[in-house]
C-alpha atoms as a PDB file:
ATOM      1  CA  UNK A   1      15.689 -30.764  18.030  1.00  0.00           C
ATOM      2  CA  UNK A   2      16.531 -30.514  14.334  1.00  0.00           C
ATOM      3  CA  UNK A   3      17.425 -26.837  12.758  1.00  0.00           C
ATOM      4  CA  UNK A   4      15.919 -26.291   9.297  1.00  0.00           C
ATOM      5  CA  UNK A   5      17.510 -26.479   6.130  1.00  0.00           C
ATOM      6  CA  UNK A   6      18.698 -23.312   4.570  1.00  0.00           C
ATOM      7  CA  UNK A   7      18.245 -24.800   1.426  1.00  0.00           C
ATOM      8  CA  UNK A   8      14.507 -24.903   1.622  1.00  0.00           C
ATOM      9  CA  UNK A   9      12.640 -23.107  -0.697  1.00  0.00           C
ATOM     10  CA  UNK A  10      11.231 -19.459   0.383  1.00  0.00           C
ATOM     11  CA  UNK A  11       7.626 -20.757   0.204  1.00  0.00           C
ATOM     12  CA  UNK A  12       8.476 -22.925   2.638  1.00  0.00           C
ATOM     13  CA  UNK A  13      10.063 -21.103   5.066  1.00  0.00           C
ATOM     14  CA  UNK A  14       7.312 -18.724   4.892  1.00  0.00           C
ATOM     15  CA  UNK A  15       5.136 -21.644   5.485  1.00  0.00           C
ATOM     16  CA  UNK A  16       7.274 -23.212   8.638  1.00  0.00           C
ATOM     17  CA  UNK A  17       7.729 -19.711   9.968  1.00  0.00           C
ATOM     18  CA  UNK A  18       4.051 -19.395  10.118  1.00  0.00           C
ATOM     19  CA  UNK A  19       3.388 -22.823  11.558  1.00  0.00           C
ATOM     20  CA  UNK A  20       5.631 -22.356  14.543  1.00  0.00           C
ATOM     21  CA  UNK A  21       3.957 -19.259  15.515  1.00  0.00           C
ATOM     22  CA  UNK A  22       0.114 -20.173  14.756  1.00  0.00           C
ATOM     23  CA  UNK A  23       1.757 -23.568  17.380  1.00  0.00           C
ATOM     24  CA  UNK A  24       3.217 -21.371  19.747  1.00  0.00           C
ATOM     25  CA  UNK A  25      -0.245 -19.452  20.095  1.00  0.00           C
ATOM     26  CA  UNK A  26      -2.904 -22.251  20.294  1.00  0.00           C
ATOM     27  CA  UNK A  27      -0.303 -23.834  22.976  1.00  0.00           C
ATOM     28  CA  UNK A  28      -0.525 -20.267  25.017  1.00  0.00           C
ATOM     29  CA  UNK A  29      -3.994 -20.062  24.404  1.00  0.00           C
ATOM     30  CA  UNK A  30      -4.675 -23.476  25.892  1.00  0.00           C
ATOM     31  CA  UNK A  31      -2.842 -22.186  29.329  1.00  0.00           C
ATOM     32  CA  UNK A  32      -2.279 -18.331  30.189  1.00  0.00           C
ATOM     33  CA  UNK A  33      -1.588 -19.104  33.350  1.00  0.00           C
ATOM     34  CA  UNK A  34       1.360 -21.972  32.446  1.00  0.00           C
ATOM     35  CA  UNK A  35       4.758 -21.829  32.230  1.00  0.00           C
ATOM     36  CA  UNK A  36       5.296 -21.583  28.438  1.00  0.00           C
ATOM     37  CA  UNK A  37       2.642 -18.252  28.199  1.00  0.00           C
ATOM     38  CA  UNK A  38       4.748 -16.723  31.455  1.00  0.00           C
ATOM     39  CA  UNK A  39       8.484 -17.375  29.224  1.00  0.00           C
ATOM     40  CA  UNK A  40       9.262 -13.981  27.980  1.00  0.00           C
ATOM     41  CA  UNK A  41      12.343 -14.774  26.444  1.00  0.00           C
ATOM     42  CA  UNK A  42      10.119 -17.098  24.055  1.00  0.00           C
ATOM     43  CA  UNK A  43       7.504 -14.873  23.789  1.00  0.00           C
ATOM     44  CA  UNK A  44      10.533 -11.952  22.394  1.00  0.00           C
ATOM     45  CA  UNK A  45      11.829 -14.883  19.904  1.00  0.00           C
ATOM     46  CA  UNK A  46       7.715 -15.972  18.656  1.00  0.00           C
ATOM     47  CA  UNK A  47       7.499 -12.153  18.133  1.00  0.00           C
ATOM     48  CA  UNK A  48      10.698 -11.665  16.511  1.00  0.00           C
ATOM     49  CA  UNK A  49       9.606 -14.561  13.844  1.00  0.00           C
ATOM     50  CA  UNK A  50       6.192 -13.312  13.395  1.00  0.00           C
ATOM     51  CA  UNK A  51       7.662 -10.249  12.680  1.00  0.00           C
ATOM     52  CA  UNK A  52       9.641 -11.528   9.889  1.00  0.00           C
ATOM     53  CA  UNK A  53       7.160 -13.829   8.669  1.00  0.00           C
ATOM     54  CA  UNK A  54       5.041 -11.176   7.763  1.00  0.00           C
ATOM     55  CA  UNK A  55       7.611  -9.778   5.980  1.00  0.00           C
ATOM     56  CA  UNK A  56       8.806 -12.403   4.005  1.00  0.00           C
ATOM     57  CA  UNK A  57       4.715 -12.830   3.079  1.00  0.00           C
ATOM     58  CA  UNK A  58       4.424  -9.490   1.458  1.00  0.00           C
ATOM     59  CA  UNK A  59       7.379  -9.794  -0.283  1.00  0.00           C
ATOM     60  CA  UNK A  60       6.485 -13.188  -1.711  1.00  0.00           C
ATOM     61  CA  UNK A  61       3.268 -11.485  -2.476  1.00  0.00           C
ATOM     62  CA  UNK A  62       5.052  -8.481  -4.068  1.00  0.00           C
ATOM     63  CA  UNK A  63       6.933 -11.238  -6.419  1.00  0.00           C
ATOM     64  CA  UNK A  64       3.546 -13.138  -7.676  1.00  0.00           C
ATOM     65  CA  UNK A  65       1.778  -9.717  -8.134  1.00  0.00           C
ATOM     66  CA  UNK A  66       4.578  -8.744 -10.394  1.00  0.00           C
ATOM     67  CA  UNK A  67       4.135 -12.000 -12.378  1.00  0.00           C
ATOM     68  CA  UNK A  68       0.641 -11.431 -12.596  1.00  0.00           C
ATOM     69  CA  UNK A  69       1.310  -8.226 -14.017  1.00  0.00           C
ATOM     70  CA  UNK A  70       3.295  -9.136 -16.749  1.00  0.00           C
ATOM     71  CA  UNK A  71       0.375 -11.553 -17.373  1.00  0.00           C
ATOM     72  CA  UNK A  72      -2.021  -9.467 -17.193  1.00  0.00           C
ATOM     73  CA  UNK A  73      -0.346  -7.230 -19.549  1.00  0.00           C
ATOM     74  CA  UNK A  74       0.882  -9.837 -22.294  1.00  0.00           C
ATOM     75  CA  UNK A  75      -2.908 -10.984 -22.598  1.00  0.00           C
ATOM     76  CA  UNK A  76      -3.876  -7.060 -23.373  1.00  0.00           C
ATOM     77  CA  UNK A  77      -0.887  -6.903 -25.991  1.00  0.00           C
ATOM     78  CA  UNK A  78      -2.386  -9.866 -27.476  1.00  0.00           C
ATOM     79  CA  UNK A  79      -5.580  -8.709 -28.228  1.00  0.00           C
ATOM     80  CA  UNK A  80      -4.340  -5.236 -29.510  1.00  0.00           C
ATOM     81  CA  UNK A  81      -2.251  -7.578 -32.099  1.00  0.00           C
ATOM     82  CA  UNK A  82      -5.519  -9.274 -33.361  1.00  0.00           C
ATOM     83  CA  UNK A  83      -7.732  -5.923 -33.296  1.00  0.00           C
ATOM     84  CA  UNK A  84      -5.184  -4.499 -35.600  1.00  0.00           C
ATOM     85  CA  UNK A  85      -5.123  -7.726 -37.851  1.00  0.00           C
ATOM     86  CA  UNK A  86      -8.590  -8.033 -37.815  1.00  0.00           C
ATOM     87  CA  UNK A  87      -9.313  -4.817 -39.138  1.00  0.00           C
ATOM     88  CA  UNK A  88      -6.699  -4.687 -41.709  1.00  0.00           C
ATOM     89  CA  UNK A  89      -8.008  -8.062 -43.176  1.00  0.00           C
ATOM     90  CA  UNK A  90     -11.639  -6.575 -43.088  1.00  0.00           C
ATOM     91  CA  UNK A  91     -10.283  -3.524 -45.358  1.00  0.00           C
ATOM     92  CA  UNK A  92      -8.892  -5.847 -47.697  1.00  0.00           C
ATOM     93  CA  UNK A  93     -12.139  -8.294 -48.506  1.00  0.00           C
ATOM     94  CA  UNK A  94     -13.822  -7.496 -51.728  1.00  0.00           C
ATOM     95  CA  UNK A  95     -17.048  -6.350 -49.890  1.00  0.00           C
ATOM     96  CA  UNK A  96     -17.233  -2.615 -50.418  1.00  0.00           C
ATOM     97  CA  UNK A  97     -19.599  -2.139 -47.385  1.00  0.00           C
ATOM     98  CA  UNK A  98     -17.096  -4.280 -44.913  1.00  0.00           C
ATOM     99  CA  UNK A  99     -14.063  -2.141 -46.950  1.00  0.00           C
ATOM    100  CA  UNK A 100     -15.509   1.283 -46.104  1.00  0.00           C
ATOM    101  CA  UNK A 101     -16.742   0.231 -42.386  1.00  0.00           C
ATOM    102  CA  UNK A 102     -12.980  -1.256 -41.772  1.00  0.00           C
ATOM    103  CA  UNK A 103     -11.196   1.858 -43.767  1.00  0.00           C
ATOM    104  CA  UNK A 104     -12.844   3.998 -40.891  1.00  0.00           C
ATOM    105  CA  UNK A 105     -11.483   1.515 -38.244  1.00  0.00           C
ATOM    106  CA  UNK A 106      -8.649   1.432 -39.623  1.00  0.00           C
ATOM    107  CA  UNK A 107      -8.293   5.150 -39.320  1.00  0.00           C
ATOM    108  CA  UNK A 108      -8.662   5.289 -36.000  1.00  0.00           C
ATOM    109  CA  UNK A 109      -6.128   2.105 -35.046  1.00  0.00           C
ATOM    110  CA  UNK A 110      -3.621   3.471 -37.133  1.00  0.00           C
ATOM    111  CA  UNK A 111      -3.233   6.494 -35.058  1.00  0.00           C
ATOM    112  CA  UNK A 112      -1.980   4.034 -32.302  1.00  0.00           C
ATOM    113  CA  UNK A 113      -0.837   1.407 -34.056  1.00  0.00           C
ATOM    114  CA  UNK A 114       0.303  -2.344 -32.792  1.00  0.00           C
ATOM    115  CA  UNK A 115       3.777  -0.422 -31.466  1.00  0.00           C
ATOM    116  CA  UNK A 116       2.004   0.643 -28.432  1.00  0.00           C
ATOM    117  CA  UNK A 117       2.186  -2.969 -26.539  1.00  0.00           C
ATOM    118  CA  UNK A 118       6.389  -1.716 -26.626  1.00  0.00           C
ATOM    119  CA  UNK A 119       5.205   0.908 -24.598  1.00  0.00           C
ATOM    120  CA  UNK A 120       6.226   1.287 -20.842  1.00  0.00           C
ATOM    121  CA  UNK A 121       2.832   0.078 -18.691  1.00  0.00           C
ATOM    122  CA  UNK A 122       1.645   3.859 -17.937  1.00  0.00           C
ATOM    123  CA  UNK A 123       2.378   4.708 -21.789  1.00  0.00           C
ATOM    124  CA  UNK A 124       0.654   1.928 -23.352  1.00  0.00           C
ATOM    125  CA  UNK A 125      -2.442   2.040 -20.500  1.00  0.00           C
ATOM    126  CA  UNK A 126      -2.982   5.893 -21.148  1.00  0.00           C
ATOM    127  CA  UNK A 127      -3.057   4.939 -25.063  1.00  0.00           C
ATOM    128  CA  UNK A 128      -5.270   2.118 -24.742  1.00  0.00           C
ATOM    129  CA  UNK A 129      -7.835   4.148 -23.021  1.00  0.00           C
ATOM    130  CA  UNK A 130      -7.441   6.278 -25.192  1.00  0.00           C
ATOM    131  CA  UNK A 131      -7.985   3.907 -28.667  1.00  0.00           C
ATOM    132  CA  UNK A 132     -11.110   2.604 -26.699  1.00  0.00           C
ATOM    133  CA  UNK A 133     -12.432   5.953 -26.215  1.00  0.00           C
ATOM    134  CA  UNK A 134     -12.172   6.908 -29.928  1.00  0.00           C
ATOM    135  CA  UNK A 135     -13.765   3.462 -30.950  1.00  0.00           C
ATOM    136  CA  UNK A 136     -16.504   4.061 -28.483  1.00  0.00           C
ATOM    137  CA  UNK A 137     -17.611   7.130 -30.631  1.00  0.00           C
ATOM    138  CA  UNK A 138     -21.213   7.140 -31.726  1.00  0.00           C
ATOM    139  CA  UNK A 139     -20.215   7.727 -35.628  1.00  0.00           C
ATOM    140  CA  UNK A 140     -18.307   4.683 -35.540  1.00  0.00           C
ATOM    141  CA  UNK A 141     -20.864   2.479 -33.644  1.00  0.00           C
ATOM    142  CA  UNK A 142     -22.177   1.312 -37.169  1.00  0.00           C
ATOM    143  CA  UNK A 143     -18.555   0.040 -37.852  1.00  0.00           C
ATOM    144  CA  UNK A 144     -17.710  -2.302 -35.534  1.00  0.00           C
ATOM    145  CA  UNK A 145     -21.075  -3.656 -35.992  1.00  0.00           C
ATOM    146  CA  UNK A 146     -20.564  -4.144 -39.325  1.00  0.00           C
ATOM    147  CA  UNK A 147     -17.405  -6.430 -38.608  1.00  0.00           C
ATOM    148  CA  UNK A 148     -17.972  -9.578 -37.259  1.00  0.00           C
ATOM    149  CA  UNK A 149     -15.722 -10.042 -33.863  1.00  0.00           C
ATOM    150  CA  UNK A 150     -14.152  -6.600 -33.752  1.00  0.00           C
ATOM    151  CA  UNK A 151     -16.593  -5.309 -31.595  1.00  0.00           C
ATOM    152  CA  UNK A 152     -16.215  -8.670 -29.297  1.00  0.00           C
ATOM    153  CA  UNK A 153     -12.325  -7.757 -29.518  1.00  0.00           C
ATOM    154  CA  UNK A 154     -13.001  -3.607 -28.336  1.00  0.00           C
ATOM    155  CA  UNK A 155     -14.956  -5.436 -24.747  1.00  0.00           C
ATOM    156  CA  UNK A 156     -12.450  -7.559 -24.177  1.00  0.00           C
ATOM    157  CA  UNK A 157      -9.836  -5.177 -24.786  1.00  0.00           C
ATOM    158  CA  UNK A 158     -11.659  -3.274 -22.216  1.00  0.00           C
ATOM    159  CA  UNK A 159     -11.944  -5.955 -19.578  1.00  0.00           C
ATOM    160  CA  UNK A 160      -7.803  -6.521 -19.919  1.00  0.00           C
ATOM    161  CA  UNK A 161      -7.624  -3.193 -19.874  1.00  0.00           C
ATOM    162  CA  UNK A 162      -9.480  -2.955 -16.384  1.00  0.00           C
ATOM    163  CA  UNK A 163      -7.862  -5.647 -14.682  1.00  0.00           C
ATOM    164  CA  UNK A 164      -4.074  -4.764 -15.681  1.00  0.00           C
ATOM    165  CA  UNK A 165      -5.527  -1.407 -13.736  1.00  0.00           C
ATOM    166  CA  UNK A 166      -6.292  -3.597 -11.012  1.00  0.00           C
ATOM    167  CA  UNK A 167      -3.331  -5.805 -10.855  1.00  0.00           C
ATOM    168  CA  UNK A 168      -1.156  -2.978 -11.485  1.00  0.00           C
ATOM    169  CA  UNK A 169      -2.952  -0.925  -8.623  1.00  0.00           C
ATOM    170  CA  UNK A 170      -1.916  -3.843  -6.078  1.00  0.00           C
ATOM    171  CA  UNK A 171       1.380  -4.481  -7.740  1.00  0.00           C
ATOM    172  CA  UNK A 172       2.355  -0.307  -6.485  1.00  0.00           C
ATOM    173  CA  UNK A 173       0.526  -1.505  -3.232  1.00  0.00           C
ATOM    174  CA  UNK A 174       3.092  -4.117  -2.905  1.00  0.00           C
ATOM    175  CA  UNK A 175       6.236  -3.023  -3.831  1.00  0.00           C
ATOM    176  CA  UNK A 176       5.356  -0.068  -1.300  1.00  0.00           C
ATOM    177  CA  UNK A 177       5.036  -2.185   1.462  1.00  0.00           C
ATOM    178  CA  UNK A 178       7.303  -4.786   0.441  1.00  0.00           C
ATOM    179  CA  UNK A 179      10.801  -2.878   1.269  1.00  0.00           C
ATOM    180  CA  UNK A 180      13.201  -6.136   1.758  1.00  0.00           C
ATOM    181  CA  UNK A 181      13.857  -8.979  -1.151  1.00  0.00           C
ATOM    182  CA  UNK A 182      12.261 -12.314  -0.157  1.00  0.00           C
ATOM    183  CA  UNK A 183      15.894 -13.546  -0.001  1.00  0.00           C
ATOM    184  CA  UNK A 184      16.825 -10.579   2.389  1.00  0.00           C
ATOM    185  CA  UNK A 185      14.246 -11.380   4.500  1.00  0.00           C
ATOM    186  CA  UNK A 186      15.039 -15.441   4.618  1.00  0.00           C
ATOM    187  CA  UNK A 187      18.565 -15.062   6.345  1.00  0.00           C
ATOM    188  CA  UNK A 188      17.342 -13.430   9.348  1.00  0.00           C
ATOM    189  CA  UNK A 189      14.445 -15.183   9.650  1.00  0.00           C
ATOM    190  CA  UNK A 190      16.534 -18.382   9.577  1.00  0.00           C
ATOM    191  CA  UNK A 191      18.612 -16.904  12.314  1.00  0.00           C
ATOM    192  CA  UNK A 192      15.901 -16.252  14.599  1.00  0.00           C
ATOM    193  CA  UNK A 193      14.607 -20.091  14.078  1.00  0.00           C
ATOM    194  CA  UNK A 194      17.848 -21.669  13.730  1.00  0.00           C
ATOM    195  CA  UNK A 195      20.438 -19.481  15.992  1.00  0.00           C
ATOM    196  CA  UNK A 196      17.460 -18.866  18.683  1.00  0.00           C
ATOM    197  CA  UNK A 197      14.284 -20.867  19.477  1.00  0.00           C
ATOM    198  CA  UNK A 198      15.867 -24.002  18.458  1.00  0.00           C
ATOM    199  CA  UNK A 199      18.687 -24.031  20.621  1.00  0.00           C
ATOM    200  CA  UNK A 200      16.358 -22.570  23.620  1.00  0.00           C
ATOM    201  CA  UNK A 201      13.956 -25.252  23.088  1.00  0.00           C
ATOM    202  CA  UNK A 202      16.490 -28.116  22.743  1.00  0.00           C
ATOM    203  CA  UNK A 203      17.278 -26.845  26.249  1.00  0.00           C
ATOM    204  CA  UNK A 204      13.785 -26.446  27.660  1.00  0.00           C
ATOM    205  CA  UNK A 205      12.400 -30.256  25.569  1.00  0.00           C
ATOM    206  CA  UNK A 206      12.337 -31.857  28.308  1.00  0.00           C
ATOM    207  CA  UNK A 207      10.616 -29.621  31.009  1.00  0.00           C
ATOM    208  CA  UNK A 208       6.802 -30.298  31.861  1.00  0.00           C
ATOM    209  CA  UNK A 209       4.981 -27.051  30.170  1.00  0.00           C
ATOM    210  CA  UNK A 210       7.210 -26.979  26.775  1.00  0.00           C
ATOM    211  CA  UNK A 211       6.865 -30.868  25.587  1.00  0.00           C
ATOM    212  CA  UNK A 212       4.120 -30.600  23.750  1.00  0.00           C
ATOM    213  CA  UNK A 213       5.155 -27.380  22.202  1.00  0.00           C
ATOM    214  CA  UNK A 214       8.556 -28.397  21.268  1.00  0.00           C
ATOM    215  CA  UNK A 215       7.405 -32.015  19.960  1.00  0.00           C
ATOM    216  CA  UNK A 216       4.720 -30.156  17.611  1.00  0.00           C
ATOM    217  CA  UNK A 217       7.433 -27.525  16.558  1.00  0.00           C
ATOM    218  CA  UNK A 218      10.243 -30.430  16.021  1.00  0.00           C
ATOM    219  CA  UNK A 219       7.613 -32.093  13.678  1.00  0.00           C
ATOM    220  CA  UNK A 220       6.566 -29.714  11.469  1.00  0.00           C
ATOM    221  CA  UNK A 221      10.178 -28.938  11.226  1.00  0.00           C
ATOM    222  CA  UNK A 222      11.175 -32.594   9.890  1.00  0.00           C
ATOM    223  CA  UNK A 223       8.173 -31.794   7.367  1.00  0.00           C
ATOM    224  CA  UNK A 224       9.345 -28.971   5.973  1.00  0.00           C
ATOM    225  CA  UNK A 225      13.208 -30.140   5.369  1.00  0.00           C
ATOM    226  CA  UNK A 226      12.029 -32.927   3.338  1.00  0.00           C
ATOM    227  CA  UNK A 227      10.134 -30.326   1.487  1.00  0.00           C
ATOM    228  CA  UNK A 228      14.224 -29.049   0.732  1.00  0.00           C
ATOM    229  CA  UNK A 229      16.140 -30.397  -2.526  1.00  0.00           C
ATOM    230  CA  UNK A 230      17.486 -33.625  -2.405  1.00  0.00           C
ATOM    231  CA  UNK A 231      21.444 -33.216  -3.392  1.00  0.00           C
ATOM    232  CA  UNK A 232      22.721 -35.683  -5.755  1.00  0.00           C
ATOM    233  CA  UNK A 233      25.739 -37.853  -4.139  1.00  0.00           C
ATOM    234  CA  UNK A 234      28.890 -37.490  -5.385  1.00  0.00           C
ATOM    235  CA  UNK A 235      30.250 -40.157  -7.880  1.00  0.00           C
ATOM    236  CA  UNK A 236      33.849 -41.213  -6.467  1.00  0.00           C
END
């Protein structure tokens, strides 16, 4: 029975990790009475990787949260930019009634100012709210609707606004629970597959009550190593 690569990628070991252990419990589930749901040294090593499986999930999901995040983010930045261009090119049209509506605007952006999307997240998010609140104000209402596409540009401000609170909110969630480094959590997870079932089942192949198991497991393991980058040969 074939070990897996080290080299695979940590999707993929979160993936075979999981397959081996969803196998191991439709096999039991088939039998509780048969010889592979009575092994308790296999049950200890299908705990141990479950175990670290889940780890090695939340920490992958800890690493495409924080992605999101900076997404999430980077598309509220944006549309502070174009509020504040917006606006300024609305004060500068020869339209006094557009002038004065965008003058007031103006007013109110400049106390924030496109420098707030260099702001750390908490910063920027507490002045954001704040900007929104001030353009929400019933004396500027006549304003915005004044200016073609600034008001459109205050909602969706809003709606970034509210799910960069939402992403951010999961992000903390996260990188509470997360603890380890995906990386961390690969090595010993490898050594519980590699150093410990495989060996043990190599041994046990051939017995009636762990073929089927260990054929299913030894397949999805030659799956997931060709999932592994392919090393260019060496020119001589």
């Amino acid at each position: 029975m074939k070990k897996v690569k080290k080299d695979i990628r940590i999707t993929a070991a979160d993936t075979i990790s999981d397959t081996l252990v969803r196998i191991y419990k439709e096999e039991v589930s088939k039998n509780a009475e048969g010889t592979l749901a009575k092994d308790a040294n296999l049950a200890a090593m299908m705990e141990e990787i479950e175990a670290y499986s889940a780890k090695l999930t939340s920490a992958i999901k800890a690493d495409k949260i924080s992605t999101s995040l900076e997404d999430a983010d980077a598309k509220r930045d944006e549309l502070i930019r174009q509020l504040g261009t917006l606006i300024a090119g609305y004060a500068v049209i020869p339209v006094a009634a557009k002038q004065e509506a965008a003058q007031k605007l103006s007013a109110v952006f400049s106390k924030y100012g496109k420098a707030i999307v260099n702001e750390p997240y908490a910063r920027e998010s507490s002045l954001i709210e704040s900007m929104l609140e001030d353009f929400s104000k019933e004396e500027l209402s006549p304003c915005v609707k004044a200016l073609e596409g600034v008001g459109d540009l205050i909602l969706a401000l809003r709606a970034a606004q509210d799910e960069f609170n939402k992403t951010n909110d999961s992000a903390t969630a996260a990188i509470v629970s997360k603890g380890e480094s995906a990386y961390e959590i690969k090595k010993p997870l490898f050594l519980a597959i590699n150093d410990k079932l495989v060996p043990y089942l190599t041994a046990l192949g051939s017995l009636e009550g762990y073929k089927d198991f260990v054929a299913k497991c030894d397949a999805e393991i030659d799956k997931v190593n060709e999932s592994a980058p392919k090393r260019g040969k060496l020119k001589a």
